[in-house]
Protein backbone atom coordinates (compact mmCIF):
# COMPACT_ATOMS: atom_id res chain seq x y z
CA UNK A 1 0.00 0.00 0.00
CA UNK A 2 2.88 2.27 0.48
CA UNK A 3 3.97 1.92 -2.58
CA UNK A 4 0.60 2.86 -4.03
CA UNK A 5 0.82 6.09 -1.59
CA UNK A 6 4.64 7.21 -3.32
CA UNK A 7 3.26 6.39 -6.70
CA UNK A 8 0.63 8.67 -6.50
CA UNK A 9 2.85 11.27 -4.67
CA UNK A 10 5.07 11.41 -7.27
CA UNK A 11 2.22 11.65 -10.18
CA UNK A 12 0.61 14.45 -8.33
CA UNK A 13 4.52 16.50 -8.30
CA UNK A 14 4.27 15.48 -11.52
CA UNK A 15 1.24 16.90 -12.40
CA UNK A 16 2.42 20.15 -10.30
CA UNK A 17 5.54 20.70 -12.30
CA UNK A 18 3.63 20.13 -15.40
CA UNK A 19 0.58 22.70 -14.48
CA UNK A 20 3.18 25.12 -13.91
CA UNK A 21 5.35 24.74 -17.03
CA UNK A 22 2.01 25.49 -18.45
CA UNK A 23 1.24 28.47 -16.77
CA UNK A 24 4.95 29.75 -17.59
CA UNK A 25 4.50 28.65 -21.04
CA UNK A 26 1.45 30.83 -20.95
CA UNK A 27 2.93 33.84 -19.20
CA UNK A 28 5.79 33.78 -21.55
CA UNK A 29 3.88 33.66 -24.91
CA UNK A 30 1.93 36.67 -23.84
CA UNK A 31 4.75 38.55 -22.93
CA UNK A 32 7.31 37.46 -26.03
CA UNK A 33 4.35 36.59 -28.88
CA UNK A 34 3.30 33.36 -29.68
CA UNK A 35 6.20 31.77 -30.88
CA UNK A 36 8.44 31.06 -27.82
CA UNK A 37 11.53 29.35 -28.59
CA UNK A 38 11.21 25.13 -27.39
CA UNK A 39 7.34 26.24 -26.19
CA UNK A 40 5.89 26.41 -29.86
CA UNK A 41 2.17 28.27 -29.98
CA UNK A 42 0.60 27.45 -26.50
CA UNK A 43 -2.37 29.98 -26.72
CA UNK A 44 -3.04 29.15 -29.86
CA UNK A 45 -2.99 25.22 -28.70
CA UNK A 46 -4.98 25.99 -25.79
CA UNK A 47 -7.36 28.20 -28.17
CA UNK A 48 -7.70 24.94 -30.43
CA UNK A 49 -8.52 22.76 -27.41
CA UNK A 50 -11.36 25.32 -25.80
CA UNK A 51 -12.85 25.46 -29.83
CA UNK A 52 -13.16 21.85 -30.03
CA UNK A 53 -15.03 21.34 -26.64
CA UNK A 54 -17.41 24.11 -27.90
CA UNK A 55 -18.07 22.95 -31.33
CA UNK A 56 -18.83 19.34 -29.53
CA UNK A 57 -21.91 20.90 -27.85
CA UNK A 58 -22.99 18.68 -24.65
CA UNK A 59 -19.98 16.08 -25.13
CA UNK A 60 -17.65 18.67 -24.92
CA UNK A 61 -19.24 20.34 -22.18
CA UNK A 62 -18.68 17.07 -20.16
CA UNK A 63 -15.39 16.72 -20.84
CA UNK A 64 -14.44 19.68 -20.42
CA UNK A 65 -16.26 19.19 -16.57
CA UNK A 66 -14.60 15.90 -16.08
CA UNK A 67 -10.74 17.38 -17.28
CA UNK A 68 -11.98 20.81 -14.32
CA UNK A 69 -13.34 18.01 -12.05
CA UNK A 70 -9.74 16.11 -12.42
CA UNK A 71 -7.87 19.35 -11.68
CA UNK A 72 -9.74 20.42 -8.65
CA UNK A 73 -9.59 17.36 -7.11
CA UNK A 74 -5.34 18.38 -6.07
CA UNK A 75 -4.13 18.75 -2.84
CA UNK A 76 -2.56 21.78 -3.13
CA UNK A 77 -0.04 22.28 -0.14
């Protein structure tokens, strides 16, 4: 069971590092344009990925729940 407990310790620093390359990635397109060198175009990828939830209608509307439900469930600490 411990090892269950480290496993998912160390995909949830995971996910941490990787929510916050994001939100650098972010910061950093705004501020230099959208083609950051070894980022590439992530507003315009994010843009993509909010377009195709809302041209899905309902589906996309759930998933796009379930991906906010996965997120909030983080214990952030």
């Amino acid at each position: 069971m411990q090892g269950l407990t480290a496993l998912k310790s160390w995909i949830g620093a995971l996910t941490e590092v990787a929510l916050m390359l994001l939100a650098l990635g972010i910061t950093l397109a705004l501020l230099a344009g959208p083609s950051v060198p070894f980022l590439g175009d992530v507003t315009g990828n994010i843009v993509k990925l909010v377009q195709q939830l809302g041209s899905n209608g309902i589906v996309g509307l759930i998933a796009l729940g379930v991906i906010v439900w996965l997120f909030s469930k983080r214990d952030i600490g």
